[in-house]
C-alpha atoms as a PDB file:
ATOM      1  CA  UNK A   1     117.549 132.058 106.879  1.00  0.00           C
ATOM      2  CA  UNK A   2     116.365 128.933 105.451  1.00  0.00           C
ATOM      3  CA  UNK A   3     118.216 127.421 102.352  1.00  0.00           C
ATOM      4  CA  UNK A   4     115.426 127.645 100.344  1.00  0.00           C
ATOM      5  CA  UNK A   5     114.482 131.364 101.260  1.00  0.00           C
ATOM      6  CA  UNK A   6     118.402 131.908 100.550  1.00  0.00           C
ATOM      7  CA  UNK A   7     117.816 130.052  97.032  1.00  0.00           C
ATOM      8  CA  UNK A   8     115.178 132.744  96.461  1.00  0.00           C
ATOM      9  CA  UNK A   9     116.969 135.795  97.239  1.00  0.00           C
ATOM     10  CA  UNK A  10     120.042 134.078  95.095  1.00  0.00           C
ATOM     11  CA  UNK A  11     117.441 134.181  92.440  1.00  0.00           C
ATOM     12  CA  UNK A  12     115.937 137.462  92.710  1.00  0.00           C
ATOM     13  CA  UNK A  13     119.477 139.547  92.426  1.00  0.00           C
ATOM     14  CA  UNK A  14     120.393 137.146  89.545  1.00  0.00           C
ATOM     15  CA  UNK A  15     117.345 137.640  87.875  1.00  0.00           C
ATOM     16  CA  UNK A  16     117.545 141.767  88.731  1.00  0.00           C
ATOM     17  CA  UNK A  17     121.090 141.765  87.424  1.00  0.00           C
ATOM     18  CA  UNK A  18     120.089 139.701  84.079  1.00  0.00           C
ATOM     19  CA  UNK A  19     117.014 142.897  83.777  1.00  0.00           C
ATOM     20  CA  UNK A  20     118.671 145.645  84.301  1.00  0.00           C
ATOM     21  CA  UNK A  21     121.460 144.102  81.812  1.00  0.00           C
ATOM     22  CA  UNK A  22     119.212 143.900  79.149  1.00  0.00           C
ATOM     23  CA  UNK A  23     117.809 147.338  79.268  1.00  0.00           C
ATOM     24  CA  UNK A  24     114.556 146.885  82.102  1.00  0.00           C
ATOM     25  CA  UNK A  25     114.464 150.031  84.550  1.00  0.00           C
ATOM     26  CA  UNK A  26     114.100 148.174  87.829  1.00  0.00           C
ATOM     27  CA  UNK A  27     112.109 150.236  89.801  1.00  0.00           C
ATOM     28  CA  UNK A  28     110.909 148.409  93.432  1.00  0.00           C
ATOM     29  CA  UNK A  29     112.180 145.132  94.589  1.00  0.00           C
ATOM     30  CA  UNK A  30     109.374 142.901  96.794  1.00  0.00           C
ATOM     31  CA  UNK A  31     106.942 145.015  96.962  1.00  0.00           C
ATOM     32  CA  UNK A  32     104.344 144.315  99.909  1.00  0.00           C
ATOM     33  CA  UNK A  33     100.637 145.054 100.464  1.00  0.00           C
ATOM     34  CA  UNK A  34      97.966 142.733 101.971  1.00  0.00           C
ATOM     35  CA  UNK A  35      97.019 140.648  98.705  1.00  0.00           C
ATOM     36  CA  UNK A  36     100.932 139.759  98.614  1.00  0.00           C
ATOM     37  CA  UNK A  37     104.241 140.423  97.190  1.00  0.00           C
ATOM     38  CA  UNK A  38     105.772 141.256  93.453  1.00  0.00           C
ATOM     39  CA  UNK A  39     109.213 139.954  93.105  1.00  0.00           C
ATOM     40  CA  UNK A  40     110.885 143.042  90.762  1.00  0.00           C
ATOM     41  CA  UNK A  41     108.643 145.933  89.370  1.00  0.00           C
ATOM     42  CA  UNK A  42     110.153 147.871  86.175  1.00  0.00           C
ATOM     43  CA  UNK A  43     109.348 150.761  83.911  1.00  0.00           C
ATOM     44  CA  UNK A  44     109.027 150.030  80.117  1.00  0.00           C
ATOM     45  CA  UNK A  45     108.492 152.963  78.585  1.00  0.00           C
ATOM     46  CA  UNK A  46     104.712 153.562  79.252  1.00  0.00           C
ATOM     47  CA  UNK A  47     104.018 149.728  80.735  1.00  0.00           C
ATOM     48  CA  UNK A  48     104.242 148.922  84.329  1.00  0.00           C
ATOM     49  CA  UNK A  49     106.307 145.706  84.246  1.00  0.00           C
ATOM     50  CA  UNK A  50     105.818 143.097  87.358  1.00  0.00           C
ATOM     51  CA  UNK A  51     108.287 140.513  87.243  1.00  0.00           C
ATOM     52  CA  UNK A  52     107.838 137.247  89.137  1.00  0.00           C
ATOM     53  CA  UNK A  53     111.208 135.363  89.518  1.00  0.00           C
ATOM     54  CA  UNK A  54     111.241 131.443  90.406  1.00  0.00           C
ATOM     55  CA  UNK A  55     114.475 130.078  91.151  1.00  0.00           C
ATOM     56  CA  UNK A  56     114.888 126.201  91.742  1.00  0.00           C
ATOM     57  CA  UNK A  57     117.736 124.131  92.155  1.00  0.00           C
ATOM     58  CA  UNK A  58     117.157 121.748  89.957  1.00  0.00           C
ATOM     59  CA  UNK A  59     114.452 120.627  87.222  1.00  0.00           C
ATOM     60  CA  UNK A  60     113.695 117.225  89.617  1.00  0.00           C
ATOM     61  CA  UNK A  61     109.925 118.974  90.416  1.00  0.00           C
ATOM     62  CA  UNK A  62     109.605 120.630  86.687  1.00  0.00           C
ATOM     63  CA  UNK A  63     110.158 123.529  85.217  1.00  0.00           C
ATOM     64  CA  UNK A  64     110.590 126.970  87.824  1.00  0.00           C
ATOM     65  CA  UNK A  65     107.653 128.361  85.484  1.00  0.00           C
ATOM     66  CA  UNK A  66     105.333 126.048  85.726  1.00  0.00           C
ATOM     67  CA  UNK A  67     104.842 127.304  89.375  1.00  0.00           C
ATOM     68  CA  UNK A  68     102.495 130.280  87.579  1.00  0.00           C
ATOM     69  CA  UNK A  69      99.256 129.518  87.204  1.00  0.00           C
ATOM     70  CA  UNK A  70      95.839 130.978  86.209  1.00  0.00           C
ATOM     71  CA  UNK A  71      95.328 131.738  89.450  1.00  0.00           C
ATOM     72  CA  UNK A  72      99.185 133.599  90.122  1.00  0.00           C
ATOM     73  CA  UNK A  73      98.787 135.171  87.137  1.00  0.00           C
ATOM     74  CA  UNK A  74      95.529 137.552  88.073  1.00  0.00           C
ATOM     75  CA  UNK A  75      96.866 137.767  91.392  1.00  0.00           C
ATOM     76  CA  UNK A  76     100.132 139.757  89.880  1.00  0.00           C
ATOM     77  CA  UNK A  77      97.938 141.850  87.509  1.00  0.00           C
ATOM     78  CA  UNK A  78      95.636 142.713  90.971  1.00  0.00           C
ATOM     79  CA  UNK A  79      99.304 143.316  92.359  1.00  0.00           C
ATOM     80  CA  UNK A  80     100.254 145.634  89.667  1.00  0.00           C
ATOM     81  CA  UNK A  81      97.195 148.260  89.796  1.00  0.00           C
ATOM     82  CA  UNK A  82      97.989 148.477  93.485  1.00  0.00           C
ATOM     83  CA  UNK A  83     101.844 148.979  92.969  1.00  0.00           C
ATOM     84  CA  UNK A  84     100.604 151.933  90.538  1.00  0.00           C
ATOM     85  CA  UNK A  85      98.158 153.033  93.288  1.00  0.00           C
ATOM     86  CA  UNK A  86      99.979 153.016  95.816  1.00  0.00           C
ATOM     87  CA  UNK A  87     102.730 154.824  94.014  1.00  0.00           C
ATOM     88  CA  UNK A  88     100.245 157.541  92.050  1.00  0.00           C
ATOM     89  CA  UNK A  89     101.546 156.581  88.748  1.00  0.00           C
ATOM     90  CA  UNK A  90      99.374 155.758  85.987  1.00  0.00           C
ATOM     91  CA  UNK A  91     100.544 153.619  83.153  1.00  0.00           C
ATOM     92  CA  UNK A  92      99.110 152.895  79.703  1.00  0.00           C
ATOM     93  CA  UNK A  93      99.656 148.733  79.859  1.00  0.00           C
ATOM     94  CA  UNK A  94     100.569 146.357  82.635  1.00  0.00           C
ATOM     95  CA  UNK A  95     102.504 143.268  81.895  1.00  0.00           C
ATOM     96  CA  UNK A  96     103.825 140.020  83.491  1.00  0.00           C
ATOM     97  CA  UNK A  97     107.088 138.751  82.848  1.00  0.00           C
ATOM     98  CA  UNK A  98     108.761 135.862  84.786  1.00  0.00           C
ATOM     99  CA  UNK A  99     112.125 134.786  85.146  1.00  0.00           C
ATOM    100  CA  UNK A 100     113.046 131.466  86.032  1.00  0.00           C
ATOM    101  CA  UNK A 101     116.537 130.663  87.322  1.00  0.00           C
ATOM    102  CA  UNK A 102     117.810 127.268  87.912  1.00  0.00           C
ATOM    103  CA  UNK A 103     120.748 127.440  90.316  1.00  0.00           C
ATOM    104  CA  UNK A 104     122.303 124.204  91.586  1.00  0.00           C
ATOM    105  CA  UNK A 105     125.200 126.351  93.687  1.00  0.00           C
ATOM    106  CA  UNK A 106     128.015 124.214  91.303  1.00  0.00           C
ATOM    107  CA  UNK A 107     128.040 126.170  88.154  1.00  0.00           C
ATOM    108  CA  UNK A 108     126.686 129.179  86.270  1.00  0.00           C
ATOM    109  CA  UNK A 109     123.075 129.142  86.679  1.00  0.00           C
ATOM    110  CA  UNK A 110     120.669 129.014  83.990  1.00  0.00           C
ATOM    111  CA  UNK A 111     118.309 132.028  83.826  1.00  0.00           C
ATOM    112  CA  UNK A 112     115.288 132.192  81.153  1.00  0.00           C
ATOM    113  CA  UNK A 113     113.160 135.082  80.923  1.00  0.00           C
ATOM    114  CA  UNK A 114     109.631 135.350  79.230  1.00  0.00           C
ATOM    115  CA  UNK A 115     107.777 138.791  78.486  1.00  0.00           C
ATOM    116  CA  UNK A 116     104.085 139.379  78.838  1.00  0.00           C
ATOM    117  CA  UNK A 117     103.251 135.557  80.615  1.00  0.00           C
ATOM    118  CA  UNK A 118     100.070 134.860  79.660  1.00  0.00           C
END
Protein backbone atom coordinates (compact mmCIF):
# COMPACT_ATOMS: atom_id res chain seq x y z
CA UNK A 1 0.00 0.00 0.00
CA UNK A 2 1.14 3.32 -0.93
CA UNK A 3 2.00 5.91 1.87
CA UNK A 4 -0.45 8.11 0.85
CA UNK A 5 -3.36 5.46 0.55
CA UNK A 6 -1.99 4.41 4.17
CA UNK A 7 -2.32 8.28 5.20
CA UNK A 8 -5.96 7.88 4.13
CA UNK A 9 -6.98 4.88 5.89
CA UNK A 10 -4.94 6.52 9.07
CA UNK A 11 -7.46 9.20 8.53
CA UNK A 12 -10.60 7.47 8.03
CA UNK A 13 -10.40 5.28 11.52
CA UNK A 14 -9.28 8.55 13.24
CA UNK A 15 -11.93 10.42 11.89
CA UNK A 16 -14.57 7.21 12.63
CA UNK A 17 -13.22 7.04 16.15
CA UNK A 18 -13.56 11.04 16.71
CA UNK A 19 -17.69 10.27 15.27
CA UNK A 20 -18.66 7.69 16.98
CA UNK A 21 -17.04 9.56 20.18
CA UNK A 22 -19.14 12.32 19.84
CA UNK A 23 -22.41 10.57 19.55
CA UNK A 24 -22.64 9.82 15.28
CA UNK A 25 -24.06 6.14 14.65
CA UNK A 26 -21.54 5.02 12.05
CA UNK A 27 -23.34 2.96 9.90
CA UNK A 28 -21.15 1.82 6.46
CA UNK A 29 -17.56 2.59 5.98
CA UNK A 30 -16.48 3.24 1.96
CA UNK A 31 -19.28 2.59 0.49
CA UNK A 32 -18.94 1.71 -3.38
CA UNK A 33 -21.23 2.02 -6.43
CA UNK A 34 -20.30 3.19 -9.97
CA UNK A 35 -20.55 7.14 -9.43
CA UNK A 36 -17.86 6.51 -6.52
CA UNK A 37 -17.18 6.09 -2.94
CA UNK A 38 -18.50 7.81 0.57
CA UNK A 39 -15.85 7.77 3.15
CA UNK A 40 -18.22 7.05 6.56
CA UNK A 41 -22.13 7.00 6.31
CA UNK A 42 -24.07 7.65 9.79
CA UNK A 43 -27.56 7.77 11.16
CA UNK A 44 -28.71 11.07 12.84
CA UNK A 45 -31.81 10.55 14.02
CA UNK A 46 -33.98 10.90 10.82
CA UNK A 47 -30.88 12.39 8.46
CA UNK A 48 -28.71 10.21 6.42
CA UNK A 49 -25.25 11.59 7.28
CA UNK A 50 -22.31 11.08 4.48
CA UNK A 51 -19.12 11.97 5.84
CA UNK A 52 -16.15 12.74 3.59
CA UNK A 53 -12.81 12.56 5.55
CA UNK A 54 -9.50 14.30 4.08
CA UNK A 55 -6.47 13.58 5.86
CA UNK A 56 -3.12 15.40 4.87
CA UNK A 57 0.10 15.47 6.35
CA UNK A 58 0.69 18.70 6.52
CA UNK A 59 -1.00 22.23 5.63
CA UNK A 60 2.11 22.81 2.82
CA UNK A 61 -0.87 22.35 -0.15
CA UNK A 62 -3.78 24.14 2.11
CA UNK A 63 -6.24 23.26 4.10
CA UNK A 64 -7.54 19.12 3.87
CA UNK A 65 -11.07 20.89 3.21
CA UNK A 66 -10.47 22.86 0.66
CA UNK A 67 -10.20 19.60 -1.45
CA UNK A 68 -14.39 19.82 -1.53
CA UNK A 69 -15.68 21.58 -4.07
CA UNK A 70 -18.97 22.49 -5.84
CA UNK A 71 -18.51 19.83 -7.86
CA UNK A 72 -17.59 16.99 -4.72
CA UNK A 73 -20.18 18.32 -2.96
CA UNK A 74 -23.30 17.21 -5.45
CA UNK A 75 -21.42 14.25 -6.19
CA UNK A 76 -21.79 13.09 -2.26
CA UNK A 77 -25.47 14.22 -2.13
CA UNK A 78 -25.94 11.91 -5.66
CA UNK A 79 -23.90 9.38 -3.39
CA UNK A 80 -26.21 9.61 -0.55
CA UNK A 81 -29.74 8.87 -2.36
CA UNK A 82 -28.00 5.82 -3.74
CA UNK A 83 -26.55 4.67 -0.28
CA UNK A 84 -30.39 5.01 0.85
CA UNK A 85 -31.39 3.11 -2.33
CA UNK A 86 -29.40 0.72 -2.31
CA UNK A 87 -30.03 0.05 1.32
CA UNK A 88 -34.16 0.59 1.16
CA UNK A 89 -34.09 3.16 3.78
CA UNK A 90 -35.73 6.35 3.40
CA UNK A 91 -34.65 9.35 5.37
CA UNK A 92 -36.26 12.74 5.98
CA UNK A 93 -32.79 15.01 5.26
CA UNK A 94 -29.42 14.16 3.82
CA UNK A 95 -26.38 15.98 4.97
CA UNK A 96 -22.61 16.40 4.29
CA UNK A 97 -20.20 16.61 6.90
CA UNK A 98 -16.38 16.45 6.40
CA UNK A 99 -13.65 15.79 8.57
CA UNK A 100 -10.33 16.89 7.95
CA UNK A 101 -7.36 15.35 9.78
CA UNK A 102 -3.92 16.60 9.59
CA UNK A 103 -1.53 13.82 10.60
CA UNK A 104 2.23 14.40 10.29
CA UNK A 105 2.99 10.64 11.95
CA UNK A 106 5.12 12.79 14.96
CA UNK A 107 2.40 13.87 17.24
CA UNK A 108 -1.32 13.82 17.99
CA UNK A 109 -3.04 14.68 14.91
CA UNK A 110 -5.29 17.47 14.48
CA UNK A 111 -8.86 16.49 13.48
CA UNK A 112 -11.65 19.28 12.64
CA UNK A 113 -15.03 18.34 11.83
CA UNK A 114 -17.77 20.52 10.06
CA UNK A 115 -21.62 19.53 9.89
CA UNK A 116 -23.87 20.08 6.93
CA UNK A 117 -20.74 21.40 4.30
CA UNK A 118 -22.28 23.52 2.15
Amino acid sequence: MKAKDRLGRRGEALAASYLEGAGLDLVDHNWRCALGEIDLVAIDGSTLVVIEVKTRSSLDFGHPLEGIDPAKLQRLYLLASRWAVAHELRFSEIRVDAVAVVDDGTGDPQIEYLRAVS
